[in-house]
N, C-alpha and C. Protein backbone atom coordinates (compact mmCIF):
# COMPACT_ATOMS: atom_id res chain seq x y z
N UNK A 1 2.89 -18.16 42.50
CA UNK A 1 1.76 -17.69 41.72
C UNK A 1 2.26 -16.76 40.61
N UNK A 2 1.49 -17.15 39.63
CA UNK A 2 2.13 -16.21 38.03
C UNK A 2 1.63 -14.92 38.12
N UNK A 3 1.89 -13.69 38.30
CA UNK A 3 1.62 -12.20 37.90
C UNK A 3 0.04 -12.30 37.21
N UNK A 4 -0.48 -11.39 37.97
CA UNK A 4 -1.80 -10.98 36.62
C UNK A 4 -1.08 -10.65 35.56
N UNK A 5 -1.41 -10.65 34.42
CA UNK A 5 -0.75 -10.34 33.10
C UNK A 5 -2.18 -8.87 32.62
N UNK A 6 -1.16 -7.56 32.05
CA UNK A 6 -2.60 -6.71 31.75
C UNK A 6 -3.66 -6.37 30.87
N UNK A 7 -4.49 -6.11 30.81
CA UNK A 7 -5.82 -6.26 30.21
C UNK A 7 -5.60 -6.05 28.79
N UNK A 8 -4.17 -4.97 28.56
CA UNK A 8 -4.13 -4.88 27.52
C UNK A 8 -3.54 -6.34 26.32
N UNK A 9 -3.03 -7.03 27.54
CA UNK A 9 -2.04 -8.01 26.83
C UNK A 9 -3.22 -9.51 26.44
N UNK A 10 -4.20 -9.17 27.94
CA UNK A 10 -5.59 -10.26 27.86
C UNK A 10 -5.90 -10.20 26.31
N UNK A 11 -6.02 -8.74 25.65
CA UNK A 11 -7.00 -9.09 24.32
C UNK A 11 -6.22 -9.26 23.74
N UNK A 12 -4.73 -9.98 23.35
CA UNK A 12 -4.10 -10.32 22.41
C UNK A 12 -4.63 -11.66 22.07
N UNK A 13 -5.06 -12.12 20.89
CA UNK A 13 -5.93 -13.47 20.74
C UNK A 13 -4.37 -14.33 20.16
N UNK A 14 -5.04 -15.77 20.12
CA UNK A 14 -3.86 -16.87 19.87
C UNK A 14 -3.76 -16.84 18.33
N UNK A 15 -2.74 -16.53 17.54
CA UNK A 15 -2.56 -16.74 16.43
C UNK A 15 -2.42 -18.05 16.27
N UNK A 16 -3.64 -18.56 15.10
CA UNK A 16 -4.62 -19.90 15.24
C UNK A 16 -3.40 -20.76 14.44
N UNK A 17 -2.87 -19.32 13.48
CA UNK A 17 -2.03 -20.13 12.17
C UNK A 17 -0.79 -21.24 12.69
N UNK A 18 -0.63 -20.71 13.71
CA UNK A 18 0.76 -21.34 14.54
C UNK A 18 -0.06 -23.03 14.92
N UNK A 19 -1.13 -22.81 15.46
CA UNK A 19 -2.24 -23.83 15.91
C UNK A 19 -2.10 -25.11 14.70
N UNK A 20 -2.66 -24.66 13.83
CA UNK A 20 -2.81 -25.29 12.52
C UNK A 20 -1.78 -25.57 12.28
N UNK A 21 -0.34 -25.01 12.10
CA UNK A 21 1.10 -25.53 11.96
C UNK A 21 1.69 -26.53 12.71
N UNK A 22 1.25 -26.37 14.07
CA UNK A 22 1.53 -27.63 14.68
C UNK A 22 0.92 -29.12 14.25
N UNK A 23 -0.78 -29.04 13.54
CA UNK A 23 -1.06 -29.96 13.35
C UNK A 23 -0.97 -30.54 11.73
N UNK A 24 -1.05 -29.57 11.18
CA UNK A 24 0.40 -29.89 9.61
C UNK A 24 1.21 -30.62 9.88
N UNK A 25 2.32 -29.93 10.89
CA UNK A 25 3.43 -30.83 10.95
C UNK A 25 3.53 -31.77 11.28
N UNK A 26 2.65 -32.09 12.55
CA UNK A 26 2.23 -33.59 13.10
C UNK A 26 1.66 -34.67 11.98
N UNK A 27 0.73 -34.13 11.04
CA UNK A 27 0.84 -34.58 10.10
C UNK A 27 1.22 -35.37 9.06
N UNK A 28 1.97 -34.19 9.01
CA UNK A 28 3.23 -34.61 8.20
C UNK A 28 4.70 -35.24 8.68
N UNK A 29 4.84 -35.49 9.46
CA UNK A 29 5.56 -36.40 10.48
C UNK A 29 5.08 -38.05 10.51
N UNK A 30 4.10 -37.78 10.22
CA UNK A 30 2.65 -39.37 9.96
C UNK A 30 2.80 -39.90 8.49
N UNK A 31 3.73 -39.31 7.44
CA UNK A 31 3.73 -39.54 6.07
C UNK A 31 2.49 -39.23 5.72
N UNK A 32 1.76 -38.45 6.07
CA UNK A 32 0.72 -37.44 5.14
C UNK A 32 0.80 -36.42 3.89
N UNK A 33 0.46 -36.34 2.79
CA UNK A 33 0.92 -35.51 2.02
C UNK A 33 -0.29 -34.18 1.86
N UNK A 34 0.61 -33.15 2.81
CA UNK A 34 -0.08 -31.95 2.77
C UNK A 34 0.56 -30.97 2.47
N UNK A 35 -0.63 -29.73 1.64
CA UNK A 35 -0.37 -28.74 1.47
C UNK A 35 -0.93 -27.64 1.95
N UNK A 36 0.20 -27.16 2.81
CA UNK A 36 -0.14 -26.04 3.60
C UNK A 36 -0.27 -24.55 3.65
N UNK A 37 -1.85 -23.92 3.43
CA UNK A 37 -2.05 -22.59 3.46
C UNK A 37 -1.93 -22.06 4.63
N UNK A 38 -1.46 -22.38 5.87
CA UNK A 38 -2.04 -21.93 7.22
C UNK A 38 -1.00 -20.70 7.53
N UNK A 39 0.31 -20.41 7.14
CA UNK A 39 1.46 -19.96 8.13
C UNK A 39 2.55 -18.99 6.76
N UNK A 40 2.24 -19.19 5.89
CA UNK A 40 3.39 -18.62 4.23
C UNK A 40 4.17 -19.27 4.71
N UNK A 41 4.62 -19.88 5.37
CA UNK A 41 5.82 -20.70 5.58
C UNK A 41 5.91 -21.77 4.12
N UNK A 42 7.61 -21.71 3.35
CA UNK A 42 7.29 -22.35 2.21
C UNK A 42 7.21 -23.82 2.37
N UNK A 43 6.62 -25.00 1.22
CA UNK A 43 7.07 -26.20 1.50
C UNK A 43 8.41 -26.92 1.46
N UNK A 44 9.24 -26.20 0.86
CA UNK A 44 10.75 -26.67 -0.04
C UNK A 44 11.97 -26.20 1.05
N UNK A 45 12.67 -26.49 1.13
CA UNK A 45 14.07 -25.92 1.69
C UNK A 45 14.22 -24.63 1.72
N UNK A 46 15.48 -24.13 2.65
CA UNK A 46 15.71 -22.79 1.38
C UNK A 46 16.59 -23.30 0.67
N UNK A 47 16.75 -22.49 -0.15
CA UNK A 47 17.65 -22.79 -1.43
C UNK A 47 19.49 -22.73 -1.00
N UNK A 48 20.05 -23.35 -1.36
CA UNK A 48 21.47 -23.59 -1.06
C UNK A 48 22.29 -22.31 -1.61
N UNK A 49 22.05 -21.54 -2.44
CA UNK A 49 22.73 -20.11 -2.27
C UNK A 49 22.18 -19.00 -1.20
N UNK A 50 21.18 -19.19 -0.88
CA UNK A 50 20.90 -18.46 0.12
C UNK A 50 21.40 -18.90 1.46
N UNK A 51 21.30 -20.02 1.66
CA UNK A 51 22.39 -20.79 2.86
C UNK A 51 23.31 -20.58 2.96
N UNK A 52 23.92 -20.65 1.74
CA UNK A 52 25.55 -20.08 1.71
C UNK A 52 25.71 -18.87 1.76
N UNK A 53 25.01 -18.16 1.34
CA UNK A 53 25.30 -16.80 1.84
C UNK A 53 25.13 -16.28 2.90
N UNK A 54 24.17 -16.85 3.51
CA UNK A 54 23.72 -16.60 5.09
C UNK A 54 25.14 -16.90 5.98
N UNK A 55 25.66 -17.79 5.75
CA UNK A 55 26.81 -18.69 6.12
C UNK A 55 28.08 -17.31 5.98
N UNK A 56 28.33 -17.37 5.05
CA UNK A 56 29.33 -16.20 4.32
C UNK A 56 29.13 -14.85 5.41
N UNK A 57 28.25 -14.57 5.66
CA UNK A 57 27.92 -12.74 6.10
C UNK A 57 28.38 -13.64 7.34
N UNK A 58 27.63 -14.38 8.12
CA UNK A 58 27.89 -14.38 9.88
C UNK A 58 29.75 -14.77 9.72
N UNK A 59 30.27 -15.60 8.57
CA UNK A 59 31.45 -15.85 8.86
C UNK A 59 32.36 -14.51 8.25
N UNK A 60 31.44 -13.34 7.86
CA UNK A 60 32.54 -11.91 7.70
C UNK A 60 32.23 -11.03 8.42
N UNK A 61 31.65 -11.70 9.88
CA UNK A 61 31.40 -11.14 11.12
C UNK A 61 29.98 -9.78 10.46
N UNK A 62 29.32 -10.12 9.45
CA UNK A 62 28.07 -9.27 9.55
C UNK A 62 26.42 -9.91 10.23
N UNK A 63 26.30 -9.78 11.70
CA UNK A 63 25.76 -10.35 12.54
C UNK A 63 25.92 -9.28 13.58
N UNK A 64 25.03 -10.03 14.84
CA UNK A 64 24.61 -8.78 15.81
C UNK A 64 23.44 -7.18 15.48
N UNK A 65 23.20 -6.89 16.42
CA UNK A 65 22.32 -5.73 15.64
C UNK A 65 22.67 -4.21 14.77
N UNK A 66 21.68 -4.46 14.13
CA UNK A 66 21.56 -4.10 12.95
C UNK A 66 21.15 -2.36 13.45
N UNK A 67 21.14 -2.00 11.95
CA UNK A 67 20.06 0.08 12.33
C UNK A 67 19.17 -0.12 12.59
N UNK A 68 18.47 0.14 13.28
CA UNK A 68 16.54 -0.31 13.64
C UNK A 68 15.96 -0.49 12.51
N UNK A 69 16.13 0.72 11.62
CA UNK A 69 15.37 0.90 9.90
C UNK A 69 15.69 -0.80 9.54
N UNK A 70 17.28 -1.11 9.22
CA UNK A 70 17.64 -2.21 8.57
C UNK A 70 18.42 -1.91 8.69
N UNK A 71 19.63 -3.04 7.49
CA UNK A 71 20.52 -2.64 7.05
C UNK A 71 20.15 -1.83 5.55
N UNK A 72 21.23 -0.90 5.21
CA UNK A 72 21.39 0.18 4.17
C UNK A 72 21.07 -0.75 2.93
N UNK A 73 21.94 -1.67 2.94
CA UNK A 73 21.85 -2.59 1.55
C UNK A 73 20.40 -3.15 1.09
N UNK A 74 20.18 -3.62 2.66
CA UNK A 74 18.58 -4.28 2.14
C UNK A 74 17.23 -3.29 1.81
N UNK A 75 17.79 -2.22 2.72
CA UNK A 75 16.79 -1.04 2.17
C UNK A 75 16.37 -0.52 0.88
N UNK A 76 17.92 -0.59 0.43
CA UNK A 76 18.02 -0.19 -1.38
C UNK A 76 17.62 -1.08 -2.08
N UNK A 77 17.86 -2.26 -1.80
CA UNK A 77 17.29 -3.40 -2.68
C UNK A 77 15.56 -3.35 -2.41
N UNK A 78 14.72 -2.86 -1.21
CA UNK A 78 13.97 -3.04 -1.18
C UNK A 78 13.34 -1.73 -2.12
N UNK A 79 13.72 -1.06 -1.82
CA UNK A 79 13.39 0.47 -2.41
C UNK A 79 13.58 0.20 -4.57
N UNK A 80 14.42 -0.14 -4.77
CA UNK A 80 14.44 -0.60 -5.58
C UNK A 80 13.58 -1.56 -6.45
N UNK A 81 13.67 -2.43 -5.86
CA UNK A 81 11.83 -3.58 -5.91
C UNK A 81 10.76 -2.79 -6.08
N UNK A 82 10.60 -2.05 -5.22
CA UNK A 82 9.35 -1.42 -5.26
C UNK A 82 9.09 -0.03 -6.03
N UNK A 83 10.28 0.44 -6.73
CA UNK A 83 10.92 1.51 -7.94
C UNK A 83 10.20 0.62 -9.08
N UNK A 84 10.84 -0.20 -9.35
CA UNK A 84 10.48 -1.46 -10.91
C UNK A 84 9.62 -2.29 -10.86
N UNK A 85 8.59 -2.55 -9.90
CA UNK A 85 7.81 -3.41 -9.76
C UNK A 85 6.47 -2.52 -9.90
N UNK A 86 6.22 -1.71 -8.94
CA UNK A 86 5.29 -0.79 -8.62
C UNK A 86 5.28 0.22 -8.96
N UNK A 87 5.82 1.16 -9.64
CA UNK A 87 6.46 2.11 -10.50
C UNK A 87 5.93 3.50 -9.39
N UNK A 88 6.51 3.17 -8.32
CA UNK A 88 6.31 4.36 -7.67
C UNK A 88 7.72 4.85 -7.06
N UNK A 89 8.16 6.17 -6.88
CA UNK A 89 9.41 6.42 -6.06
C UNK A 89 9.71 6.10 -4.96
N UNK A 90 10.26 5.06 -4.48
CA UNK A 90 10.52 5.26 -2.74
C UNK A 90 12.41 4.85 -3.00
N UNK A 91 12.11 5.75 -1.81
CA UNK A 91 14.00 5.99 -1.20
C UNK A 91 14.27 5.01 -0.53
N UNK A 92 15.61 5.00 -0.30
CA UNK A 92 16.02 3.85 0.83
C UNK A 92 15.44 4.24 2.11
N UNK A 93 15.53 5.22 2.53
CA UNK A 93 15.76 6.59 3.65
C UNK A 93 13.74 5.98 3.87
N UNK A 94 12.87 5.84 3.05
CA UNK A 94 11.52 5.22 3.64
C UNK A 94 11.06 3.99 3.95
N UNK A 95 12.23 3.10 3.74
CA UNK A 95 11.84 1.57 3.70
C UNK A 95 12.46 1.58 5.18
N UNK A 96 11.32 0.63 6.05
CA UNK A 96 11.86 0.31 7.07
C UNK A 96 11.63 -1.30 7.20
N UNK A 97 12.69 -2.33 7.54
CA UNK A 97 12.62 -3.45 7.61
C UNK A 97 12.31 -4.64 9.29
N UNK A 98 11.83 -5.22 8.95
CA UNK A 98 11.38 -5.35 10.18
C UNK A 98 11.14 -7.56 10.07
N UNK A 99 11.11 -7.65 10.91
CA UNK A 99 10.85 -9.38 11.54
C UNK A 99 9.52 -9.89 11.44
N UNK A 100 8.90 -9.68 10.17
CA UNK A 100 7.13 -10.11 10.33
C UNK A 100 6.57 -9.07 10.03
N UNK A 101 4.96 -9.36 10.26
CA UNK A 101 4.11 -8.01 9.80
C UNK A 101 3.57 -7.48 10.95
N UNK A 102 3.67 -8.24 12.25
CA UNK A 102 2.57 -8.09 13.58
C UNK A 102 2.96 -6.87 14.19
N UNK A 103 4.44 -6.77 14.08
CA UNK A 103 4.83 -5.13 14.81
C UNK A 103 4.30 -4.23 14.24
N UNK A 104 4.12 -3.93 12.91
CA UNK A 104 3.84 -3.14 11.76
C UNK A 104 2.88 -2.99 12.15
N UNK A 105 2.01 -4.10 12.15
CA UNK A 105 0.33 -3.60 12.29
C UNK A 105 0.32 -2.69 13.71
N UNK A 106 0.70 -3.34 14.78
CA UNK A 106 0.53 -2.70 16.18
C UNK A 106 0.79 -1.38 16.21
N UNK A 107 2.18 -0.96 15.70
CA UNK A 107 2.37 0.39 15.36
C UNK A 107 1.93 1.16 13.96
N UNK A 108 1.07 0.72 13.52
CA UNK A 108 -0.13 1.57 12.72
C UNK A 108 -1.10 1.78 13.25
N UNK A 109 -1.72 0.62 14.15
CA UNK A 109 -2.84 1.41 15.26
C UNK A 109 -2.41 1.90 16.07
N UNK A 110 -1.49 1.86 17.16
CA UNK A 110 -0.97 2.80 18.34
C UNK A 110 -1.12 4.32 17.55
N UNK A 111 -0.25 4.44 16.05
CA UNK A 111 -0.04 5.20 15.96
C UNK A 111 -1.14 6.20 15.61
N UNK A 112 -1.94 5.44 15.08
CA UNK A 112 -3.23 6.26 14.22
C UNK A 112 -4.50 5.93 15.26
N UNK A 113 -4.76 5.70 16.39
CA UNK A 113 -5.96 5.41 17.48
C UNK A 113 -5.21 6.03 18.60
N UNK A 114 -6.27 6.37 19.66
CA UNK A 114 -6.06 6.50 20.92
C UNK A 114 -6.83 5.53 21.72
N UNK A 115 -6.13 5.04 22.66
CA UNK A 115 -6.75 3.93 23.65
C UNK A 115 -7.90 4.23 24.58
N UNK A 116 -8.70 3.10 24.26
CA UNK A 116 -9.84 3.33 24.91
C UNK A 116 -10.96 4.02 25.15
N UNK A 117 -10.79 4.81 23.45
CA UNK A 117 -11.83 6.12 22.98
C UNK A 117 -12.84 5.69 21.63
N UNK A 118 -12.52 4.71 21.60
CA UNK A 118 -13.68 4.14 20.40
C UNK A 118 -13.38 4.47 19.20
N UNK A 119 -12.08 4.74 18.98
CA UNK A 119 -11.60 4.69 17.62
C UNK A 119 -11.87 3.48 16.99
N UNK A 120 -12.13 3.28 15.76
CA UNK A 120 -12.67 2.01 14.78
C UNK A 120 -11.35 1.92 13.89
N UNK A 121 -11.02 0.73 13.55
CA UNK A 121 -9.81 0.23 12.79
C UNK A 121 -11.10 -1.05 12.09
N UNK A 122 -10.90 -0.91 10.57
CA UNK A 122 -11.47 -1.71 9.72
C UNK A 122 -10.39 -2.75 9.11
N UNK A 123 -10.65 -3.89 8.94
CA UNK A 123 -9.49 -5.06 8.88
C UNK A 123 -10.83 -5.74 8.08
N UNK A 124 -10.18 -6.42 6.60
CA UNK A 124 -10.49 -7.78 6.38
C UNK A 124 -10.78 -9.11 6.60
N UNK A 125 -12.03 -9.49 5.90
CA UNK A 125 -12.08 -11.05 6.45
C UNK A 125 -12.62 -11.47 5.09
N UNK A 126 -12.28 -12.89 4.71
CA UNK A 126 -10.57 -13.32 5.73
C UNK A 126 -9.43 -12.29 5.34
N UNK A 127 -8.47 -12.53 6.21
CA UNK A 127 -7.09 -11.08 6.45
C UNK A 127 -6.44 -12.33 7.16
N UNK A 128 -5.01 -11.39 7.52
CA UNK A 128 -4.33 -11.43 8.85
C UNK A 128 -4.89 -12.29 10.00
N UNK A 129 -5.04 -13.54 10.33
CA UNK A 129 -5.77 -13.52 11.76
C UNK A 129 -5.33 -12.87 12.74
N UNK A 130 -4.10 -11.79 12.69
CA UNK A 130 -3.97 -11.41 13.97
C UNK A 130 -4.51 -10.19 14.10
N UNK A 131 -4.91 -9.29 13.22
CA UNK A 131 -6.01 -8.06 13.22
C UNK A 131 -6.61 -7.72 13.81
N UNK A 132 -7.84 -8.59 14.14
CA UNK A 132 -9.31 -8.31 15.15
C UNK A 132 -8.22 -7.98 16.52
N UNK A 133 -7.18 -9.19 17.19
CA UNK A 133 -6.98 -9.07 18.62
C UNK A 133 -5.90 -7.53 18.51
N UNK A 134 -5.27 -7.94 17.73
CA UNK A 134 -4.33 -6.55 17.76
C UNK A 134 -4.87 -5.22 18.05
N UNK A 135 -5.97 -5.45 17.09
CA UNK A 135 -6.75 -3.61 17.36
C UNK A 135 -7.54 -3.76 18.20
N UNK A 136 -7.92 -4.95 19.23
CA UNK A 136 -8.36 -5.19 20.31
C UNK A 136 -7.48 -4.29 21.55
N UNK A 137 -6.02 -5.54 21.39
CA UNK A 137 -5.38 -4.75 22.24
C UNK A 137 -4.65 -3.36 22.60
N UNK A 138 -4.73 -2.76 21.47
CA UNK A 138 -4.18 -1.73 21.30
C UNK A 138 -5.43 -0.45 21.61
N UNK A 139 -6.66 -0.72 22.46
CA UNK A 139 -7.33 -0.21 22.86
C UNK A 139 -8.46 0.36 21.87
N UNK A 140 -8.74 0.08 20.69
CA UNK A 140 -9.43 -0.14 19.57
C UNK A 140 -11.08 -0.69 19.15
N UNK A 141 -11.62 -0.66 18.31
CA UNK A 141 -12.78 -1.15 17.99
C UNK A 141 -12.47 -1.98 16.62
N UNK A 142 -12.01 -2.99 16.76
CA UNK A 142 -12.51 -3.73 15.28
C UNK A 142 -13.60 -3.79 14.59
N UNK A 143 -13.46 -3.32 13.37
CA UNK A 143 -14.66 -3.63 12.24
C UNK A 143 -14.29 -4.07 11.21
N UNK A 144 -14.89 -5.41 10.80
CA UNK A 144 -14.47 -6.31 10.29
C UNK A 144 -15.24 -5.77 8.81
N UNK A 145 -14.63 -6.48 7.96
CA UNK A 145 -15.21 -5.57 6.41
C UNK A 145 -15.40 -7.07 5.40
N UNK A 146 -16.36 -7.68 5.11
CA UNK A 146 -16.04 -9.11 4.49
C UNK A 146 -15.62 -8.98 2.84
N UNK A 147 -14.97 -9.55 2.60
CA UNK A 147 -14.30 -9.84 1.19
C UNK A 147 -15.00 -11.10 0.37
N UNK A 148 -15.96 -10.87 -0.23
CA UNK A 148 -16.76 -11.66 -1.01
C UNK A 148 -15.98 -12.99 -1.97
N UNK A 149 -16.15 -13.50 -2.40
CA UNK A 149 -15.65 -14.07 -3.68
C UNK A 149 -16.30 -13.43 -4.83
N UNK A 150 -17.72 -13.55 -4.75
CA UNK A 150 -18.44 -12.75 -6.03
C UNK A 150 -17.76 -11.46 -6.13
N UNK A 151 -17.07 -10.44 -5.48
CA UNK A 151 -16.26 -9.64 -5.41
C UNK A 151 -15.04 -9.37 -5.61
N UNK A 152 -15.16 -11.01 -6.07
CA UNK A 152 -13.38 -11.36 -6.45
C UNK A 152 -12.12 -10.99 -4.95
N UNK A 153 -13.13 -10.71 -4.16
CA UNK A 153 -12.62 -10.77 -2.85
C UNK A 153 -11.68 -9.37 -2.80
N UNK A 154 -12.80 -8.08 -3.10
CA UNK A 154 -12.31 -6.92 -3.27
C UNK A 154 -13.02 -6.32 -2.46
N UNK A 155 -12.99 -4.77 -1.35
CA UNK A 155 -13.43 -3.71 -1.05
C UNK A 155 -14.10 -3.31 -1.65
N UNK A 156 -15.81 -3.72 -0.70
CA UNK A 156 -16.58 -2.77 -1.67
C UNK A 156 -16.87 -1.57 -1.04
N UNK A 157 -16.21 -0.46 -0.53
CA UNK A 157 -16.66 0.72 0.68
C UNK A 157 -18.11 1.08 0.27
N UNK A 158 -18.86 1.36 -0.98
CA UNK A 158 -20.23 1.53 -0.49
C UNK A 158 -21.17 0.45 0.35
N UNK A 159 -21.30 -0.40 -0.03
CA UNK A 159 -22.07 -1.53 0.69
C UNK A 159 -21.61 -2.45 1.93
N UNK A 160 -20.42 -1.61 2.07
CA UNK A 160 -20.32 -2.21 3.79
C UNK A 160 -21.08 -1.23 4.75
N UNK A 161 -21.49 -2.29 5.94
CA UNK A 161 -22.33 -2.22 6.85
C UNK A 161 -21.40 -1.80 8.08
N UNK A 162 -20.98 -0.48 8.27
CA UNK A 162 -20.47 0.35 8.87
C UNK A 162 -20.88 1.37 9.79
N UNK A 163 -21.23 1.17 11.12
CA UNK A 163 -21.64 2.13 11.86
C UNK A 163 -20.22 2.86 12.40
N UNK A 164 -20.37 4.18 12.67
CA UNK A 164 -19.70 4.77 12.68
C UNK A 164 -19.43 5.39 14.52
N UNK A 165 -18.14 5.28 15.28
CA UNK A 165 -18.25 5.66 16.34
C UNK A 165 -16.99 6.32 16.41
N UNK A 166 -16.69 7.00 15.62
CA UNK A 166 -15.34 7.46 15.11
C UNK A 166 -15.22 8.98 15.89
N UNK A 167 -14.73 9.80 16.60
CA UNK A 167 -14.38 10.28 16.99
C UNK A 167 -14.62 11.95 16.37
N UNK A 168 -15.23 13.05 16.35
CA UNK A 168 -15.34 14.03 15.42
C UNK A 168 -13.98 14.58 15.41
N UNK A 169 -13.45 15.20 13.92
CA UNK A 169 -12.44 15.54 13.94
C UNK A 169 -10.78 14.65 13.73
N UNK A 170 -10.90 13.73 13.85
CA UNK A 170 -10.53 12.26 13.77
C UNK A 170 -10.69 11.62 12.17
């Protein structure tokens, strides 16, 4: 018999996008010609200098784990990007790199909610599908905020329909 698994892990919902990827690909396995919004996953290869370079680092033994943050290099490059792109200051020393966005989110609510006290976390729709379950499981209240098109699919904070169970002081 399989372990109960815990309540907290119950409200993790199925990321649908993976769902939909399977049936893309099946798809497209059928000589179907589709184009797929479901996953950012691109349609094209990667590109053959990036292969080769990928190739190059594991064969100059740069592989195995890394600083938790990242590595130093990719930090600066990221910090950098976001120096000339966004014209705001960030250091290497604030960029932290990471495998996806789902950890990120989890540890923005852990960090900013307490479990099981009715803290409210507001998330987009459409967003992320993994949002609603995340701040589910992380002992949370989702409130979903809709993104119009007539809105150009922008935040409107006055005219959302927001009850408030937010915590005083909080």
């Amino acid at each position: 018999m399989i372990p109960a698994i815990s309540r907290r892990a119950n409200e993790l919902g199925t990321e649908n996008a993976f769902v939909v990827l399977a049936e893309v690909s099946a798809l497209q396995r059928q000589g179907k010609d589709i184009i797929s919004f479901c996953i950012g996953q691109p349609d094209f290869p990667t590109p053959k200098n990036i292969r080769e370079a990928g190739i190059s680092a594991i064969n100059e033994g740069k592989h195995g784990y890394t600083p938790s943050a990242g590595i130093l290099e990719l930090r600066e490059a990221a910090a950098n990007y976001l120096n000339r792109t966004r014209h705001i200051s960030v250091h290497a020393d604030d960029v932290v790199v990471g495998a996806g966005a789902k950890p990120f989110i989890a540890y923005a609510i852990v960090s900013t909610t307490d479990h099981g006290v009715g803290d409210e976390v507001i998330y987009p729709v459409p967003g992320f599908p993994i949002y609603e379950s995340q701040i589910k499981a992380m002992g949370a209240v989702p409130v979903p905020i809709y993104l119009r098109e007539s809105r150009n699919f922008s935040f409107d904070p006055p005219n959302s329909k927001r009850r408030s169970r937010r915590r005083p002081g909080c």
